[in-house]
N, C-alpha and C. Protein backbone atom coordinates (compact mmCIF):
# COMPACT_ATOMS: atom_id res chain seq x y z
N UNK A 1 58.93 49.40 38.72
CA UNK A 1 59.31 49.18 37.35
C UNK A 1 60.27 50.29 36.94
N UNK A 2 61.17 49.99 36.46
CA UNK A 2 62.41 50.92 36.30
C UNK A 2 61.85 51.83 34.58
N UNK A 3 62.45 52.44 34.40
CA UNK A 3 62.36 54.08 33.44
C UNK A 3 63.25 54.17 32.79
N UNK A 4 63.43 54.74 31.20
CA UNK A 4 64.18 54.89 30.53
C UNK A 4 63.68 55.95 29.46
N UNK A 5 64.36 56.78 28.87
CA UNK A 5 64.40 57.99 28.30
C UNK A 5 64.50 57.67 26.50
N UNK A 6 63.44 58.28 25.73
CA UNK A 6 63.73 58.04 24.54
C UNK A 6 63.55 59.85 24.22
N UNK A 7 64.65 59.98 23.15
CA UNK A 7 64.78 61.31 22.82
C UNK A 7 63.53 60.96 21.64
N UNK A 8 63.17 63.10 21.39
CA UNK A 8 62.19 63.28 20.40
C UNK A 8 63.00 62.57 18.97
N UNK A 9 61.80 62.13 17.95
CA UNK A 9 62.14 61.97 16.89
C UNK A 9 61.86 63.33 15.45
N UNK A 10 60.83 64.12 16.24
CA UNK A 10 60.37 64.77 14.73
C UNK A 10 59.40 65.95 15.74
N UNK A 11 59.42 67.08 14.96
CA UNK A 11 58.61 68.25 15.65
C UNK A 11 57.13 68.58 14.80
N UNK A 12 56.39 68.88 15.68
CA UNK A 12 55.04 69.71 15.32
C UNK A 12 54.79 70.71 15.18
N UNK A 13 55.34 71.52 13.93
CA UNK A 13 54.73 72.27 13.94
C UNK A 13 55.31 73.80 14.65
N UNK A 14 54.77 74.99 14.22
CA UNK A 14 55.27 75.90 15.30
C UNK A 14 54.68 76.05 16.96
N UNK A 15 54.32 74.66 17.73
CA UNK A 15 53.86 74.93 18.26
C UNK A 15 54.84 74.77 19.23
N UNK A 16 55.97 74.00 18.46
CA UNK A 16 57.22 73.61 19.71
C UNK A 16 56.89 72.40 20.31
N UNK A 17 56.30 71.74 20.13
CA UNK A 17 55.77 70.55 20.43
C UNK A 17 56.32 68.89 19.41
N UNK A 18 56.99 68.06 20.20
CA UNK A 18 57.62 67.30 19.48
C UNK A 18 56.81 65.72 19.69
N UNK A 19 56.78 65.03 18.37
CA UNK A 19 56.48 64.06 18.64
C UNK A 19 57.36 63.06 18.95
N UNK A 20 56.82 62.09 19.69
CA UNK A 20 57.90 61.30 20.23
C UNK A 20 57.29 59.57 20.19
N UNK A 21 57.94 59.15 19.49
CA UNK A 21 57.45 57.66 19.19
C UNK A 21 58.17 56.63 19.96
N UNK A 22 57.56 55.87 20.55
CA UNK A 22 57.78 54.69 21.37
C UNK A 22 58.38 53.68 20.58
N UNK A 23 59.40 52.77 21.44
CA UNK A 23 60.20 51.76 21.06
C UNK A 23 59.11 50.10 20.66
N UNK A 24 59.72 49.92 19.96
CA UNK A 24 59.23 48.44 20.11
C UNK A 24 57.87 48.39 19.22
N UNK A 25 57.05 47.29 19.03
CA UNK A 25 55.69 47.08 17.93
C UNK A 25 54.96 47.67 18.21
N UNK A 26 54.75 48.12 19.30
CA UNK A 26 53.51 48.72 20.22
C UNK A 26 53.21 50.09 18.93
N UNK A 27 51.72 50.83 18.81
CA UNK A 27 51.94 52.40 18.02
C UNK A 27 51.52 52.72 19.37
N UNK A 28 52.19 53.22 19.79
CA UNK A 28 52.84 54.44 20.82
C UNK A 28 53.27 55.87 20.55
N UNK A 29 52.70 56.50 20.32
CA UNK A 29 52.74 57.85 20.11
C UNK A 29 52.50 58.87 21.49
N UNK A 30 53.34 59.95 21.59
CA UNK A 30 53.07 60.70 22.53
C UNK A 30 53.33 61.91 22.03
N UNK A 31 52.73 63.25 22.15
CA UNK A 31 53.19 64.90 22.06
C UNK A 31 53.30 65.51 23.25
N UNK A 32 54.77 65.69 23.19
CA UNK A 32 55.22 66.40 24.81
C UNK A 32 55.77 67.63 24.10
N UNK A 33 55.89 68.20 25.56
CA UNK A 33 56.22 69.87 25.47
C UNK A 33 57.69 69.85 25.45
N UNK A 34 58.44 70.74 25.32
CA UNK A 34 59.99 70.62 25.37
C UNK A 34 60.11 71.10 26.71
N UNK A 35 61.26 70.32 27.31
CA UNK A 35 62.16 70.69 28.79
C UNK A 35 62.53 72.22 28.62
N UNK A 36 62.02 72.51 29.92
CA UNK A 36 62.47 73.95 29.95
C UNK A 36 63.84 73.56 30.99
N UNK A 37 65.17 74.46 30.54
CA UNK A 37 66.03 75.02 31.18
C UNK A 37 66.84 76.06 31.20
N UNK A 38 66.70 77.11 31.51
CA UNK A 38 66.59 78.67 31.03
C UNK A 38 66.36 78.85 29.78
N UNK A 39 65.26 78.57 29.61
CA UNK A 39 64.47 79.14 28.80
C UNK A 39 63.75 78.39 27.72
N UNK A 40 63.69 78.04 26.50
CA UNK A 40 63.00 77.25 25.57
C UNK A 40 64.21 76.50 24.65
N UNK A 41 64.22 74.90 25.38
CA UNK A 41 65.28 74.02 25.05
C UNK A 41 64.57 73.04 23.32
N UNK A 42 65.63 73.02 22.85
CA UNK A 42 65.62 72.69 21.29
C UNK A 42 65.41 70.79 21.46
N UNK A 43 65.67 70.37 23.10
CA UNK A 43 65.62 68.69 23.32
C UNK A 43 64.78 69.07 24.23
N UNK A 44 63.76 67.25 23.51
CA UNK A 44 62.13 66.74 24.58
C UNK A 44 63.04 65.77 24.73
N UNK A 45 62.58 65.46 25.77
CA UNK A 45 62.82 63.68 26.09
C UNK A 45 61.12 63.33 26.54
N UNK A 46 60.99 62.01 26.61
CA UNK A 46 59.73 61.28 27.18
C UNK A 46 60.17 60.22 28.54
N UNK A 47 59.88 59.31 29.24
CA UNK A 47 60.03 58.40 29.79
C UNK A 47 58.89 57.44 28.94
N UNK A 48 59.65 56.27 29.39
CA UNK A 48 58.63 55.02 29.15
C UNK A 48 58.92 54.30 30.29
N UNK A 49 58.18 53.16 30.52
CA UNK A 49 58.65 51.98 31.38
C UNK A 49 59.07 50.94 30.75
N UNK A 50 60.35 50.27 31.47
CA UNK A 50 60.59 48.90 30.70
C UNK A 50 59.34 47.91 31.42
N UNK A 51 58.98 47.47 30.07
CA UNK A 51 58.08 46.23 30.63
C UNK A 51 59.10 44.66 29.83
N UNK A 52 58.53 43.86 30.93
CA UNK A 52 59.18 42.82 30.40
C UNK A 52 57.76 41.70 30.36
N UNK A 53 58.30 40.44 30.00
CA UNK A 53 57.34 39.62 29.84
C UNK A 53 57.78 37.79 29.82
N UNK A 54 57.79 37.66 31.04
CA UNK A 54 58.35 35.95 31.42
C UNK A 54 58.18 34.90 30.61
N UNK A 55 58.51 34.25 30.09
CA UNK A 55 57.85 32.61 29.36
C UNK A 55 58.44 31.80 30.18
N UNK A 56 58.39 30.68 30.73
CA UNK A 56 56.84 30.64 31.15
C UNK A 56 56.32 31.28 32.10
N UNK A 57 54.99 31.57 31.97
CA UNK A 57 54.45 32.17 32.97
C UNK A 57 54.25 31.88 34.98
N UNK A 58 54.18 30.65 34.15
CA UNK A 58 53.88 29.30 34.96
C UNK A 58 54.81 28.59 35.59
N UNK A 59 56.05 28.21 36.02
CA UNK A 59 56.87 27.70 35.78
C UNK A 59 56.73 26.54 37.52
N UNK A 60 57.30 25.41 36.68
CA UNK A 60 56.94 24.09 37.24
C UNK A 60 58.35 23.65 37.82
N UNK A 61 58.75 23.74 39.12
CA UNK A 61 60.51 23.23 39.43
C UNK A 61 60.81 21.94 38.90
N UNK A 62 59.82 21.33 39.29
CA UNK A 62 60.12 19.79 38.94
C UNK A 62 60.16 19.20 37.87
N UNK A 63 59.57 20.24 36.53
CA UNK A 63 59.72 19.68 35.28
C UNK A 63 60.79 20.36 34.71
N UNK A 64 60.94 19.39 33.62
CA UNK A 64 62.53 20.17 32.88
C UNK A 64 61.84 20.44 32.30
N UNK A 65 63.07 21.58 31.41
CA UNK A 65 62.67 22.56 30.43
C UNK A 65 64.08 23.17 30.68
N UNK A 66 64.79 23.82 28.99
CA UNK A 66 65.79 24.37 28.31
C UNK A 66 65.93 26.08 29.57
N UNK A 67 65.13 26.63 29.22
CA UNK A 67 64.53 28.26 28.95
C UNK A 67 63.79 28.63 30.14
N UNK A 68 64.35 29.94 30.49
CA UNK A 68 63.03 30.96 30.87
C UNK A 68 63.32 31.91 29.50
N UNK A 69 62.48 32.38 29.31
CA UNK A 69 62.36 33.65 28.42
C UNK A 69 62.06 34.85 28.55
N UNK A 70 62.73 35.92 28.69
CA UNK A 70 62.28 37.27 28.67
C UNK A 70 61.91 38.22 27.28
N UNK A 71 61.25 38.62 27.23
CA UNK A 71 60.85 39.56 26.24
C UNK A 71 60.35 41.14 26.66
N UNK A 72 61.03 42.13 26.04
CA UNK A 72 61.74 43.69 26.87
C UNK A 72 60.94 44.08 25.34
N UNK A 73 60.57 45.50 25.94
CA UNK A 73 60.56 47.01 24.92
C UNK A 73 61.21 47.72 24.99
N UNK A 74 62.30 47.18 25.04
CA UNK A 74 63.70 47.94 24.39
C UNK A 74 64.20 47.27 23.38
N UNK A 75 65.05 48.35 22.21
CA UNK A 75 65.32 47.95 20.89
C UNK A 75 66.92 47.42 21.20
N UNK A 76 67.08 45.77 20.63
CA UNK A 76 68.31 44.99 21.13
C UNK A 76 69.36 46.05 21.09
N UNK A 77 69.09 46.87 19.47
CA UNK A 77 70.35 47.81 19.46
C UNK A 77 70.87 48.82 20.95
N UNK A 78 70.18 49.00 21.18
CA UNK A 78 70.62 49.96 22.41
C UNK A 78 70.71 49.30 23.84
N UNK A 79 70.90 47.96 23.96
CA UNK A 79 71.60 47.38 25.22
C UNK A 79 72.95 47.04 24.67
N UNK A 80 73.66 47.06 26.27
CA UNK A 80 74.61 46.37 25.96
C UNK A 80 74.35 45.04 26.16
N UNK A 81 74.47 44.48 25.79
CA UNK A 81 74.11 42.43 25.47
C UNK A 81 74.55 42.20 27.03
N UNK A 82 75.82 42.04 27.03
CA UNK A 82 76.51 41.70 28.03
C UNK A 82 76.15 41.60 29.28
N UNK A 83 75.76 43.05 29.28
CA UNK A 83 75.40 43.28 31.03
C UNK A 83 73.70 43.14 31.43
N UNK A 84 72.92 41.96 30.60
CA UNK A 84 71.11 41.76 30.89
C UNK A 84 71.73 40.71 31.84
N UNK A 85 70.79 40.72 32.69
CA UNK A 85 70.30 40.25 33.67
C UNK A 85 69.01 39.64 34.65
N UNK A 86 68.83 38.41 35.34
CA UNK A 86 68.00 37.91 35.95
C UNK A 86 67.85 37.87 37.29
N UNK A 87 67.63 38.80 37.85
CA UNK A 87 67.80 38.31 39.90
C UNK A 87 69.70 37.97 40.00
N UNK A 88 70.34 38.87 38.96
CA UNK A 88 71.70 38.71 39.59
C UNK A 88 72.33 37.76 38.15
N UNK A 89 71.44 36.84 37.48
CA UNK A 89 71.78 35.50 36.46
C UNK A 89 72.09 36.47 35.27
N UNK A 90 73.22 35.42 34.86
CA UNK A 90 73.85 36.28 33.44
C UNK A 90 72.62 35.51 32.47
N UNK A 91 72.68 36.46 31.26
CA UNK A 91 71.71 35.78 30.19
C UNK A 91 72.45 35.10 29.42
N UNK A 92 72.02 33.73 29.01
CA UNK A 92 72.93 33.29 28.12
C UNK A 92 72.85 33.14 26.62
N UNK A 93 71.65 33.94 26.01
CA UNK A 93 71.44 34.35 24.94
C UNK A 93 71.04 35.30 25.17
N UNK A 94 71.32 36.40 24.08
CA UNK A 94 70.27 37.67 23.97
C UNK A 94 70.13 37.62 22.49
N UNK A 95 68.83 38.56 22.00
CA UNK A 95 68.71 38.28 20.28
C UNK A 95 67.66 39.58 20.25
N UNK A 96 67.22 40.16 19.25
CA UNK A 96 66.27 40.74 18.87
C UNK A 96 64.98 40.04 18.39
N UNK A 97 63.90 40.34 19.04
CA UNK A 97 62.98 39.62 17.87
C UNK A 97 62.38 39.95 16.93
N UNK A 98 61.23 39.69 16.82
CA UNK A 98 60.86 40.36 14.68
C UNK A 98 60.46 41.97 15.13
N UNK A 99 60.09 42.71 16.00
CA UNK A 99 60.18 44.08 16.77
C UNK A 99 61.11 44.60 16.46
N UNK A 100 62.28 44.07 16.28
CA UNK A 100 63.71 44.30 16.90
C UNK A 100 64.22 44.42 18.75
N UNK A 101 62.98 43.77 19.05
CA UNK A 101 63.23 44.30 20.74
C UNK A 101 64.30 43.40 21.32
N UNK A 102 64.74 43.51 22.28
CA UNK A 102 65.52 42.98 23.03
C UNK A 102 64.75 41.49 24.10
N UNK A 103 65.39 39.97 23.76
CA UNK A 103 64.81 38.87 24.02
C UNK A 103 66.00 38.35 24.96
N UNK A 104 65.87 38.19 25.85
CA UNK A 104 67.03 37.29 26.57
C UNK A 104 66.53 35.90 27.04
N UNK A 105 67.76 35.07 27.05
CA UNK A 105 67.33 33.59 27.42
C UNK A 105 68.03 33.62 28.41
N UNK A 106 67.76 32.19 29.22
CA UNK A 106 67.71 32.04 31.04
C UNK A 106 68.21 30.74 31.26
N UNK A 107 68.90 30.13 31.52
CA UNK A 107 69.30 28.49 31.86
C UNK A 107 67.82 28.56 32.55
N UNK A 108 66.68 27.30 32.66
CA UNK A 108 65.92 27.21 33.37
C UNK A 108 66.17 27.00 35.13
N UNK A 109 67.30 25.63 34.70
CA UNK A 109 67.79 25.29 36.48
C UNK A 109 67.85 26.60 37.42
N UNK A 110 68.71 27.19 36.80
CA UNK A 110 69.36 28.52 37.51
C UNK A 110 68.26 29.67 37.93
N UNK A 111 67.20 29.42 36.90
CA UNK A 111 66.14 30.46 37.62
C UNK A 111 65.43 29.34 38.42
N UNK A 112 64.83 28.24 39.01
CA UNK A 112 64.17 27.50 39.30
C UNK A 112 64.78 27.40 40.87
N UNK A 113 66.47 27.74 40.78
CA UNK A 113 66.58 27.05 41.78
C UNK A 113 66.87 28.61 43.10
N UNK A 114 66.46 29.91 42.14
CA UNK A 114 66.26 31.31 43.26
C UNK A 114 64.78 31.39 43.37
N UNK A 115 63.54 30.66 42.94
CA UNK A 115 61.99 30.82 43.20
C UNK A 115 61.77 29.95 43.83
N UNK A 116 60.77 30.62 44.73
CA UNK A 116 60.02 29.28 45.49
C UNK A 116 58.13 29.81 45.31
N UNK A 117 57.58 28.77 45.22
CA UNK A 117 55.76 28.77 45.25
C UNK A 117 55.88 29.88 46.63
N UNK A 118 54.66 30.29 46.33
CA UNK A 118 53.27 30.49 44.92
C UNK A 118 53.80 31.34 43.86
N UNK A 119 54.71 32.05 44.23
CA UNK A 119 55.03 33.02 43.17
C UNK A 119 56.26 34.00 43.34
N UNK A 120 56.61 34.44 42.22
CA UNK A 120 58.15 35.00 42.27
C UNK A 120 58.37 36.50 41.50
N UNK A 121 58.44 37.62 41.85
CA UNK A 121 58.39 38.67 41.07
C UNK A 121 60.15 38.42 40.67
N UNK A 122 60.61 38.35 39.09
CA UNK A 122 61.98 38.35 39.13
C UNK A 122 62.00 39.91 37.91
N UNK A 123 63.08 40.05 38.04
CA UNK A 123 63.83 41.85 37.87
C UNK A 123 64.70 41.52 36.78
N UNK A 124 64.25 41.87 35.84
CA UNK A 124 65.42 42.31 34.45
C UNK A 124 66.54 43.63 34.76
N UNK A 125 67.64 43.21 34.92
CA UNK A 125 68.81 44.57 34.63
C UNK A 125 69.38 44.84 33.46
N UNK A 126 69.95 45.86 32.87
CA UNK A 126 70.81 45.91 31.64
C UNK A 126 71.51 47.02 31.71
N UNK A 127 72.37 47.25 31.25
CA UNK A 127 72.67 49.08 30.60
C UNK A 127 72.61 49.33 29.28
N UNK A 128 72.29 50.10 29.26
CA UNK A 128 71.63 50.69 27.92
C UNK A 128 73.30 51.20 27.16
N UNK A 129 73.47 50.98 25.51
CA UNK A 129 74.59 51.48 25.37
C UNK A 129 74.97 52.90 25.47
N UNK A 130 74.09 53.89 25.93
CA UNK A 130 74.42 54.92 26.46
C UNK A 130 75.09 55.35 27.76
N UNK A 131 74.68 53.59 28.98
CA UNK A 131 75.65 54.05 29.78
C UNK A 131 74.31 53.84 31.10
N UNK A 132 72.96 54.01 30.85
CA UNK A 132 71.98 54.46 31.73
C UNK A 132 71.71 52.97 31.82
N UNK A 133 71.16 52.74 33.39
CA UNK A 133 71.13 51.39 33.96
C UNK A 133 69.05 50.77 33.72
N UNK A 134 68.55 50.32 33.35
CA UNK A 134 67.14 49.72 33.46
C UNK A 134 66.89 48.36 33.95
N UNK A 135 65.81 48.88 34.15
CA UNK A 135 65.17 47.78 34.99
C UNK A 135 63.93 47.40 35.26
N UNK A 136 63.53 45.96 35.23
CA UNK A 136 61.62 46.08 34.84
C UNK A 136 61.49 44.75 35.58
N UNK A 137 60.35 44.21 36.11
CA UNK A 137 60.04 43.80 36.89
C UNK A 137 58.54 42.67 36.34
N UNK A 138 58.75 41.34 36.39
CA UNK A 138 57.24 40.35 36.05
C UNK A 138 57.30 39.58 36.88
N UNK A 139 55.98 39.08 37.58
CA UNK A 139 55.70 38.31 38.44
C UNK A 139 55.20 36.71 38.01
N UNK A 140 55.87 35.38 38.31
CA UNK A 140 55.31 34.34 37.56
C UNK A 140 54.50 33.47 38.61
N UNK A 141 53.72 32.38 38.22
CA UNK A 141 53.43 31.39 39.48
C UNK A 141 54.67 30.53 39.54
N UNK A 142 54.73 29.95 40.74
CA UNK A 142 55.67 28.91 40.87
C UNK A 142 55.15 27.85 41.69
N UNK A 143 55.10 26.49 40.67
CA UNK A 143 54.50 25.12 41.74
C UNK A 143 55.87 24.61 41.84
N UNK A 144 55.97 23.64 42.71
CA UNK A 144 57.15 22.49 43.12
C UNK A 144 57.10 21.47 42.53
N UNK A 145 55.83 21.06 41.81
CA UNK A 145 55.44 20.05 40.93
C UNK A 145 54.32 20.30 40.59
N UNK A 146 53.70 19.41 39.71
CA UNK A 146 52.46 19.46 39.24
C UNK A 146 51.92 18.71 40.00
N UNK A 147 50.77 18.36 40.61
CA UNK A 147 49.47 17.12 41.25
C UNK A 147 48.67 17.41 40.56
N UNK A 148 48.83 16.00 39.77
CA UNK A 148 47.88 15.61 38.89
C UNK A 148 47.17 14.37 39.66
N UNK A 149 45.77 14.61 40.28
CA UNK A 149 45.27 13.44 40.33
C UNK A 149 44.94 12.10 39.52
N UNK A 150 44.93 11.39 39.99
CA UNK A 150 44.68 10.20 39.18
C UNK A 150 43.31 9.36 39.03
N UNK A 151 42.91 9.35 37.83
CA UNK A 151 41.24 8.66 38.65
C UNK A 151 41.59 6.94 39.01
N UNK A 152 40.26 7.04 39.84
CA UNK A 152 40.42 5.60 40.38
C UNK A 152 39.49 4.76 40.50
């Protein structure tokens, strides 16, 4: 699962200790120490992980459907739109959602036709408008169809 850097927002105190609040709906709070580099630096950074999150989870080749859906904890503002990505697939929507996080949409065909059963880990790319590359990683099932028995 790929990593991305959110600078401190606000300090604690004389202890030198900054708080640092996480992107996205989640309350995510963390108190980190400041980066030392000769000597006692005035910038914390944190890491987070990008997590992403597939719709559908499930996904059926043989049935249609519009969409795959991704949903990221990253704030839309800080990608560049342009450059999100699926296993290589351009997104052909991106949007914020009520978070403000970053949502990308998927032609379904186009992801349907790089998975094969039982299952498919596929890889979100982007660059961040700072320039720094991310990347996060969800695993879905994949049938070839549904078998639905029939009673008889």
């Amino acid at each position: 699962m790929g990593t991305r850097v959110l600078s401190s927002i606000g300090a604690l105190g004389a202890l030198g200790l900054l708080l640092v609040i996480g992107a996205g709906c989640a309350d995510s709070q963390a108190v980190v120490s400041p980066f030392e580099a000769d000597g006692i630096s005035e910038r914390a950074e944190a890491e987070t992980a990008l997590e992403i999150q597939i719709s559908p989870q499930t996904l059926v080749i043989a049935t249609p459907g519009p969409w795959v859906t991704v949903h990221t904890n990253v704030p839309y503002s800080d990608v560049a739109a342009s450059t999100v990505e699926l296993e290589g697939i351009p997104a052909s929507s991106t949007f914020a959602d009520d978070c403000g996080d970053l949502v990308a949409k998927f032609v379904r065909d186009e992801i349907c036709a790089i998975v094969a059963p039982p299952e498919a880990t596929l890889t979100l790319t982007a660059e961040m408008a700072d320039g720094e590359f991310i990347s996060g990683s969800d695993t879905i099932v994949v049938f070839e169809r549904l078998n639905i028995a029939s009673p008889h």
